[in-house]
Protein backbone atom coordinates (compact mmCIF):
# COMPACT_ATOMS: atom_id res chain seq x y z
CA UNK A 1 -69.62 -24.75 10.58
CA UNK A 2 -68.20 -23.54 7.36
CA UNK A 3 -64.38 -21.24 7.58
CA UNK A 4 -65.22 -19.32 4.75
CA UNK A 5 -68.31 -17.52 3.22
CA UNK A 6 -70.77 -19.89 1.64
CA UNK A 7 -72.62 -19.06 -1.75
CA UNK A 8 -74.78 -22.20 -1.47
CA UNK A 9 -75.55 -24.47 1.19
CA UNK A 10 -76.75 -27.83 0.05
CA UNK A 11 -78.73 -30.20 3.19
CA UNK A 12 -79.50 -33.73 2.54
CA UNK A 13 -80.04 -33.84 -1.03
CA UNK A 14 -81.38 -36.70 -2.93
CA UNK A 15 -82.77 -37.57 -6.01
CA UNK A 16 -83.92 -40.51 -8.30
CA UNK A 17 -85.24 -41.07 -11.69
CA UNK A 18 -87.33 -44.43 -11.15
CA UNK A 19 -85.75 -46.86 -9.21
CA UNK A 20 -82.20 -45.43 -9.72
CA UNK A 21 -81.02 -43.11 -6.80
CA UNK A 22 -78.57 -40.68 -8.31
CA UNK A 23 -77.87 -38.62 -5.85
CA UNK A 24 -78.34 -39.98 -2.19
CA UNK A 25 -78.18 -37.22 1.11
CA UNK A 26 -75.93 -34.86 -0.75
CA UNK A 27 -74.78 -32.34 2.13
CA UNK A 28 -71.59 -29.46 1.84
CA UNK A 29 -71.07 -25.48 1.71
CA UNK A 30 -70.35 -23.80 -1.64
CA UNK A 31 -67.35 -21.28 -0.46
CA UNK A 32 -68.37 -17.66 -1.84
CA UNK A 33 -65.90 -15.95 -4.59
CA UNK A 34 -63.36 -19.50 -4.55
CA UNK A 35 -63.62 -22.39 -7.48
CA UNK A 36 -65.20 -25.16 -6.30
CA UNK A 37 -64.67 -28.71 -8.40
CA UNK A 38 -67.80 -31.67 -8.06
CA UNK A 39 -65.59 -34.70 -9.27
CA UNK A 40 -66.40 -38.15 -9.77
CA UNK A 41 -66.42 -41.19 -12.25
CA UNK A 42 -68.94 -40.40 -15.53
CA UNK A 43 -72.34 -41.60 -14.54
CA UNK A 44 -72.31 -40.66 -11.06
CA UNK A 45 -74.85 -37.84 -10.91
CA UNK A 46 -72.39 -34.49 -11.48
CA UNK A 47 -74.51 -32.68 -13.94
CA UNK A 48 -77.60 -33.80 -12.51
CA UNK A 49 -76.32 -31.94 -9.40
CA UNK A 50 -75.91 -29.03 -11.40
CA UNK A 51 -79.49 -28.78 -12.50
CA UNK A 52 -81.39 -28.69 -9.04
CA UNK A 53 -78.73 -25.66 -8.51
CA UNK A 54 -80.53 -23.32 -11.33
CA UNK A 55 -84.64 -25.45 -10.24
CA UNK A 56 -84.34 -27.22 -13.19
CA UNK A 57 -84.35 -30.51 -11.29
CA UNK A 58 -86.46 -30.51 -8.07
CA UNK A 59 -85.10 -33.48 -5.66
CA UNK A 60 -86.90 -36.19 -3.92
CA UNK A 61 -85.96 -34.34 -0.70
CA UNK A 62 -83.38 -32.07 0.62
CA UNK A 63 -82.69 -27.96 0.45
CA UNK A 64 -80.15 -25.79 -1.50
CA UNK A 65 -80.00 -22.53 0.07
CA UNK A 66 -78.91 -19.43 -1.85
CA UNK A 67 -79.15 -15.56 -0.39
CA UNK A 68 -81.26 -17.62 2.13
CA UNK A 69 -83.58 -18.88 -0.46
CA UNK A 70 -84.58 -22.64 -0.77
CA UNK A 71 -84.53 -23.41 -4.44
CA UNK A 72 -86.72 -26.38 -4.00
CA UNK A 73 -89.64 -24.34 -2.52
CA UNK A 74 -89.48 -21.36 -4.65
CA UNK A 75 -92.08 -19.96 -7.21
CA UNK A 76 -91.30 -19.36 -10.35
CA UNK A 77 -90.93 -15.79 -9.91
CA UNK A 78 -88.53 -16.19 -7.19
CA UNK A 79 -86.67 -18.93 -8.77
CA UNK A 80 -86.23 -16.69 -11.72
CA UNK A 81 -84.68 -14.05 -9.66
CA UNK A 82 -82.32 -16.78 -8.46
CA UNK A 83 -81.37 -18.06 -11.70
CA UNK A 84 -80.76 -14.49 -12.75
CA UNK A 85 -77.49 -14.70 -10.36
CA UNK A 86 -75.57 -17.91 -12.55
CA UNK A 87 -74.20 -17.93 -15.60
CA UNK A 88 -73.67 -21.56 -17.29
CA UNK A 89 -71.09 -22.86 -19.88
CA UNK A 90 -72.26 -26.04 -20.84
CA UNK A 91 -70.57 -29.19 -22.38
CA UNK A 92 -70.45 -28.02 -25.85
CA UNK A 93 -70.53 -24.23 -25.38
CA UNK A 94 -74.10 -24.35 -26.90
CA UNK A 95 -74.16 -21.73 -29.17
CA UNK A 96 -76.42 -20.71 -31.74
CA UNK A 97 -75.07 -21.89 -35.16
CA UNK A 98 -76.29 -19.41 -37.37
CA UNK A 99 -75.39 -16.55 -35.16
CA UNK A 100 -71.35 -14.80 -34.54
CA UNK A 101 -69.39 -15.18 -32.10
CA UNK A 102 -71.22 -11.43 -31.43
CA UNK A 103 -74.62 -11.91 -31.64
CA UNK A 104 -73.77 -15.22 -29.28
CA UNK A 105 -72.38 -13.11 -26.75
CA UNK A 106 -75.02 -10.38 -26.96
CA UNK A 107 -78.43 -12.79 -27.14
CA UNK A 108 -78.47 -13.10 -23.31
CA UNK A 109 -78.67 -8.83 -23.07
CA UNK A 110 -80.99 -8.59 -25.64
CA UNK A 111 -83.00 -10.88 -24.77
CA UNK A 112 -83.26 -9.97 -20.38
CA UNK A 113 -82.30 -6.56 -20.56
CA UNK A 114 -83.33 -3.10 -21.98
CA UNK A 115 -80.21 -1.90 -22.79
CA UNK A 116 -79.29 0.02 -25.85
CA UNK A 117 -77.04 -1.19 -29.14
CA UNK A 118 -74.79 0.43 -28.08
CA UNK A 119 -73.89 -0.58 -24.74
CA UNK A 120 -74.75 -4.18 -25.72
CA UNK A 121 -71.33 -3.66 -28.28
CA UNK A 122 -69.43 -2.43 -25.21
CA UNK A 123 -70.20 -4.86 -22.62
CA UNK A 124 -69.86 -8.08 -25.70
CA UNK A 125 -66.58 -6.36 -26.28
CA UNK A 126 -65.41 -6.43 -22.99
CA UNK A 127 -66.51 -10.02 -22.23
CA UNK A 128 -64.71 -11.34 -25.86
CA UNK A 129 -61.62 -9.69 -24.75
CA UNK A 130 -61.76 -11.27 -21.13
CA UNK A 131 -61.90 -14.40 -23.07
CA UNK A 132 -59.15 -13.83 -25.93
CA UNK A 133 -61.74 -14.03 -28.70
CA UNK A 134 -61.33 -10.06 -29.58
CA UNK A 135 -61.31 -10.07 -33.65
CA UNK A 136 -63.72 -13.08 -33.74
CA UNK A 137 -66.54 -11.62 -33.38
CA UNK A 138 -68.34 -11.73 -36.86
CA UNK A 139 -67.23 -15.86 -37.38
CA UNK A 140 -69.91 -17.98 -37.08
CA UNK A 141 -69.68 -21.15 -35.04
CA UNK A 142 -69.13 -23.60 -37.91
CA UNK A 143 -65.53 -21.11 -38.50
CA UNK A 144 -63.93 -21.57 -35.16
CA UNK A 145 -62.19 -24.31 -33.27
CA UNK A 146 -63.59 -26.15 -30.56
CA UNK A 147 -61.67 -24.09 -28.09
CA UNK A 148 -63.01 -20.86 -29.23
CA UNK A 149 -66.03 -22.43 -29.03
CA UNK A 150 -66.08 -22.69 -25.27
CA UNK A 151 -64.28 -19.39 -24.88
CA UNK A 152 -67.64 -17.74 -26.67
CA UNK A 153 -70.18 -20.02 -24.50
CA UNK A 154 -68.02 -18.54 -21.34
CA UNK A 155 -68.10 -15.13 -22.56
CA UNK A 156 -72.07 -15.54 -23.36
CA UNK A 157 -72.12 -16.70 -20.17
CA UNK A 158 -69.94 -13.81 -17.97
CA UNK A 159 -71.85 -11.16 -20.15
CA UNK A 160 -75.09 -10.17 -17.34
CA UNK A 161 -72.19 -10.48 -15.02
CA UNK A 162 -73.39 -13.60 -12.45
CA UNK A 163 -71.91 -14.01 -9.36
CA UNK A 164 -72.37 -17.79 -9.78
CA UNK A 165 -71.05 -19.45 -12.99
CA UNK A 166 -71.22 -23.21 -13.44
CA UNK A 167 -68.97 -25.10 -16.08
CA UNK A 168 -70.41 -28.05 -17.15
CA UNK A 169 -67.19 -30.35 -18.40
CA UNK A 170 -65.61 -27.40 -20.04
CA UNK A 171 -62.39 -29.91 -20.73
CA UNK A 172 -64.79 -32.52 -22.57
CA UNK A 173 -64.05 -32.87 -26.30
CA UNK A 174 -60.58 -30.50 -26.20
CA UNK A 175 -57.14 -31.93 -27.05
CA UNK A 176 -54.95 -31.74 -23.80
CA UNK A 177 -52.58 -28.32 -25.16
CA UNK A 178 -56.52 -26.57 -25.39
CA UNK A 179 -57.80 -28.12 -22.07
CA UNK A 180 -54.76 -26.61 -19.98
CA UNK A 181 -55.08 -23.07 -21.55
CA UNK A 182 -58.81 -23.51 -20.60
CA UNK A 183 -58.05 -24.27 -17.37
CA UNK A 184 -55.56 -21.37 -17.05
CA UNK A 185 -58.20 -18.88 -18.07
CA UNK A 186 -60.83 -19.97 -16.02
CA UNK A 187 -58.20 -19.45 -13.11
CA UNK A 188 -57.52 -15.94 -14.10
CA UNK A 189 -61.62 -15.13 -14.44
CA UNK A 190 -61.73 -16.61 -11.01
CA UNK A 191 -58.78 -14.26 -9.40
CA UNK A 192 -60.44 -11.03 -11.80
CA UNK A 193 -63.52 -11.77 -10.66
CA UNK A 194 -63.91 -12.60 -7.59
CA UNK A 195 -67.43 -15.09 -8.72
CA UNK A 196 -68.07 -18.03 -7.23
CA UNK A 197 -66.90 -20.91 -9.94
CA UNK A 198 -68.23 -24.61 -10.04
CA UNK A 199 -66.85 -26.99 -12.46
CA UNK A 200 -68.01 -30.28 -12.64
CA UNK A 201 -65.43 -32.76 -14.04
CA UNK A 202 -64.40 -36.70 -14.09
CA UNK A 203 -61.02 -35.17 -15.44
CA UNK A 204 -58.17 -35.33 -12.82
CA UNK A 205 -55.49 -32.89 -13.87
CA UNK A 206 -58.53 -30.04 -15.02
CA UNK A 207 -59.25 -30.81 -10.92
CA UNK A 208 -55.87 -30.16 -9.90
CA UNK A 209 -55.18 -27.30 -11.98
CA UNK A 210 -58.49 -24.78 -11.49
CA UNK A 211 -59.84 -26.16 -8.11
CA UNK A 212 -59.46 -24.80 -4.63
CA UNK A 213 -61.68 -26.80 -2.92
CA UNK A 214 -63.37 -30.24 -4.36
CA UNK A 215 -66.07 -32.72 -3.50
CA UNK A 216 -66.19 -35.87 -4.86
CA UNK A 217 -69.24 -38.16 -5.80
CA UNK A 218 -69.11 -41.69 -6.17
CA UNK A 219 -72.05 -44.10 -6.08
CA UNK A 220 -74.29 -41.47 -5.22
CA UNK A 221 -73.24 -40.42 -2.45
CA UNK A 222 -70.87 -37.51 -1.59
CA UNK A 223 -67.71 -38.80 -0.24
CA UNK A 224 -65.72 -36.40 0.92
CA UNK A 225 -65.62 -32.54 0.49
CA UNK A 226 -62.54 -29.92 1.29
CA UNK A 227 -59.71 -27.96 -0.23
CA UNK A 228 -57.96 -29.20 -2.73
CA UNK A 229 -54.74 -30.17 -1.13
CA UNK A 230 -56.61 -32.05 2.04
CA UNK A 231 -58.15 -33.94 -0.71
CA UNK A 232 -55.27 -34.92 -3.05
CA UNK A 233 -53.82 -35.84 0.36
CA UNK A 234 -57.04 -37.87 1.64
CA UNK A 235 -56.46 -41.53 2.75
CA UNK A 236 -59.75 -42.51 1.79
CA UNK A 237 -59.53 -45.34 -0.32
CA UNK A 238 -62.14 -44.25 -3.19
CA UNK A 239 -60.22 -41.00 -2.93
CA UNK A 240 -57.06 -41.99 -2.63
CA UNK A 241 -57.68 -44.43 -5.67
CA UNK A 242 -59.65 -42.15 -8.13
CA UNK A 243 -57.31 -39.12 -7.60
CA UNK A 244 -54.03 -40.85 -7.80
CA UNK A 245 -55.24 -43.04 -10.91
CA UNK A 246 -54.81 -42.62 -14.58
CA UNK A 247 -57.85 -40.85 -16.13
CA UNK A 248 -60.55 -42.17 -18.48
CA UNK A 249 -61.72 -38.76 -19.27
CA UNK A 250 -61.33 -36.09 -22.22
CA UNK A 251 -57.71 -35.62 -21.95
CA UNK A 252 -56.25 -39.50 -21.68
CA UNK A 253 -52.86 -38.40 -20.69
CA UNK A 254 -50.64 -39.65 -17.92
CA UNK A 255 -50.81 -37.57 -14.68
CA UNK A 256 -47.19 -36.51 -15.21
CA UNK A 257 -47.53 -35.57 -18.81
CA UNK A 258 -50.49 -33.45 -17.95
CA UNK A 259 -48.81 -31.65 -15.13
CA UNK A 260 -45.92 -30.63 -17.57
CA UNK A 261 -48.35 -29.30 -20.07
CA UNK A 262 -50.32 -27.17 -18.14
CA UNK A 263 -47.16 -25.41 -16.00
CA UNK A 264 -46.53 -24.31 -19.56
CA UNK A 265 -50.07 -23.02 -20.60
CA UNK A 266 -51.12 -19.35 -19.45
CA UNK A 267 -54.38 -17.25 -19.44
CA UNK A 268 -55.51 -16.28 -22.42
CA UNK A 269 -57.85 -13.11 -21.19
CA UNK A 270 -56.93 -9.62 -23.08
CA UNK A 271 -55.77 -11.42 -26.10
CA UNK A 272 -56.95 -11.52 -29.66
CA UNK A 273 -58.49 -14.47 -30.79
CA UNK A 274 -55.66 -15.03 -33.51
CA UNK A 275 -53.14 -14.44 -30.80
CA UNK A 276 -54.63 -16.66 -28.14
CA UNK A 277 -54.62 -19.73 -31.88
CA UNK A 278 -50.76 -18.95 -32.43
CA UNK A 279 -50.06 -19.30 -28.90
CA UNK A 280 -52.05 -23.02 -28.42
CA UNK A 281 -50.07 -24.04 -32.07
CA UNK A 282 -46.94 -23.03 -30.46
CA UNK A 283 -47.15 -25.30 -27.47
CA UNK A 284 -48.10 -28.02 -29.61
CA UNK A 285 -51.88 -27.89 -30.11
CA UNK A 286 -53.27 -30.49 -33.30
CA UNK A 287 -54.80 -28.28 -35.80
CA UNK A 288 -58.58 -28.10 -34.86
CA UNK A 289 -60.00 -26.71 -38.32
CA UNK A 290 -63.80 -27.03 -39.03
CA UNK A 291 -64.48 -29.32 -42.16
CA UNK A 292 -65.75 -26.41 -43.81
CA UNK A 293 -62.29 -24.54 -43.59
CA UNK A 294 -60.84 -28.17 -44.85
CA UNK A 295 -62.67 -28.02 -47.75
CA UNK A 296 -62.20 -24.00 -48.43
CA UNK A 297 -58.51 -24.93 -48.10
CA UNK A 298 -58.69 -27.76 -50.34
CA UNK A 299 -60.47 -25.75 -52.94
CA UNK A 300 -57.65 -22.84 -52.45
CA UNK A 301 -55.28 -25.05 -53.59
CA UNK A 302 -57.46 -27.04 -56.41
């Protein structure tokens, strides 16, 4: 029995494409309103997890409970409803390239509600703020970095307000000085508001950072789940191992490195998108121009 509220209760989950069993008797408790982190090596099921959350993988066998709801065995009425609770950020931030940063944020409301222009502008306003992206909203995704990027695929994806969001990798493809103000932020969305958060990762330091509890996947199997500090204190071997060992992900920087950086990165929610830039140059971000603003610069100076 669970100490905490559960969001979503996962029972015996399996699934396999072919011959190859991904995920194998998957079984733990999503805690309600905390940040939970699905770790493992790349390849070893984590996003694949993350699509028979929202139906859009049904297993082999098993149940994922939600508001007392088996995903599995729902219509697709029902599962609708259900998906209507999560909001995703996925790899990339996958936003529409000839849209803003704007009509990003307000597609979701136009498109599932019947809300006025008006509001629409308020709520996107709101949700670009919570994100530090306030004075980008008429750039187009081609303009911005790649950590704006994924600040406007979070705030597309806060904007019908779930109480479930799911980050896909949200450190994959982001310098290290990007990744830890990334981190920082989803922290302080967690503490404002009050959602359940799951972040799948292979990226150690993103785990220790933004998780409060973690479960860890390797060989398809789940091989331990619990709060964060039981686990970075585990003496499981695979845990022990993969936890305490240098990381092969997005950010390639020693353990200790990584720690320093991120005690010196801070939310950027509330600010303006030029503010939130200055502040990631200051603490040593590369320059993360688009090609086209390489080549408008170039021809500036031609």
């Amino acid at each position: 029995m669970a100490d905490y509220d559960v969001e979503i209760s996962i029972r015996n989950l399996t699934k396999s494409f072919g011959p190859q069993v991904v995920l194998e008797d998957i079984t733990f408790d999503v805690p309600k309103g905390k940040t939970t982190v699905v770790l493992g090596p790349s390849g070893t099921g984590k996003s694949v997890f993350l699509k028979h959350l929202v139906g859009l993988l049904k297993p082999d066998r098993g149940e994922i409970w939600i508001d007392g709801k088996n995903v599995p065995a729902l219509g697709e009425k029902e599962l609708y409803e259900v998906r209507r609770k999560f909001g995703v950020l996925f790899q990339d931030g996958a936003l529409f390239g000839s849209m803003t940063v704007y009509d990003n944020v307000a597609f979701p409301l136009r498109e599932h509600t019947k809300k006025g222009e008006k509001e629409i502008r308020g709520i996107v306003e709101e949700k670009l703020a919570m994100v530090g992206l306030t004075g980008a909203e008429k750039k187009l995704p081609g303009e911005i970095s790649g950590g704006m990027k994924k600040r406007a695929g979070l705030a597309r994806a806060l904007v019908l307000d779930p109480e479930i969001v799911l980050f896909d990798e949200p450190d994959s493809g982001l310098d290290p000085v990007r990744t830890a103000f990334l981190n920082e932020l989803i922290k302080d969305l967690n503490a404002q508001l009050q959602a359940t958060f799951i972040v799948v990762t292979h990226d150690i330091p993103t785990s220790r950072n933004v998780a409060q509890y973690i479960g860890m996947l390797y060989r398809r199997n789940l091989v331990k789940f619990g709060p964060v500090e039981a686990m970075f204190s585990s003496d499981i071997p695979v845990v022990r191992q993969f936890l305490a060992g240098s990381t092969d992900g997005p950010i390639g920087m020693s353990e200790e490195k990584d720690q320093t950086r991120a005690a010196q990165a801070r939310s950027s929610s509330g600010m303006s998108a030029d503010e939130v830039e200055a502040m990631e140059r200051d603490a040593g971000a590369p320059e993360d121009g688009t090609l086209a603003q390489k080549l408008a610069a170039r021809d500036e100076k031609e």
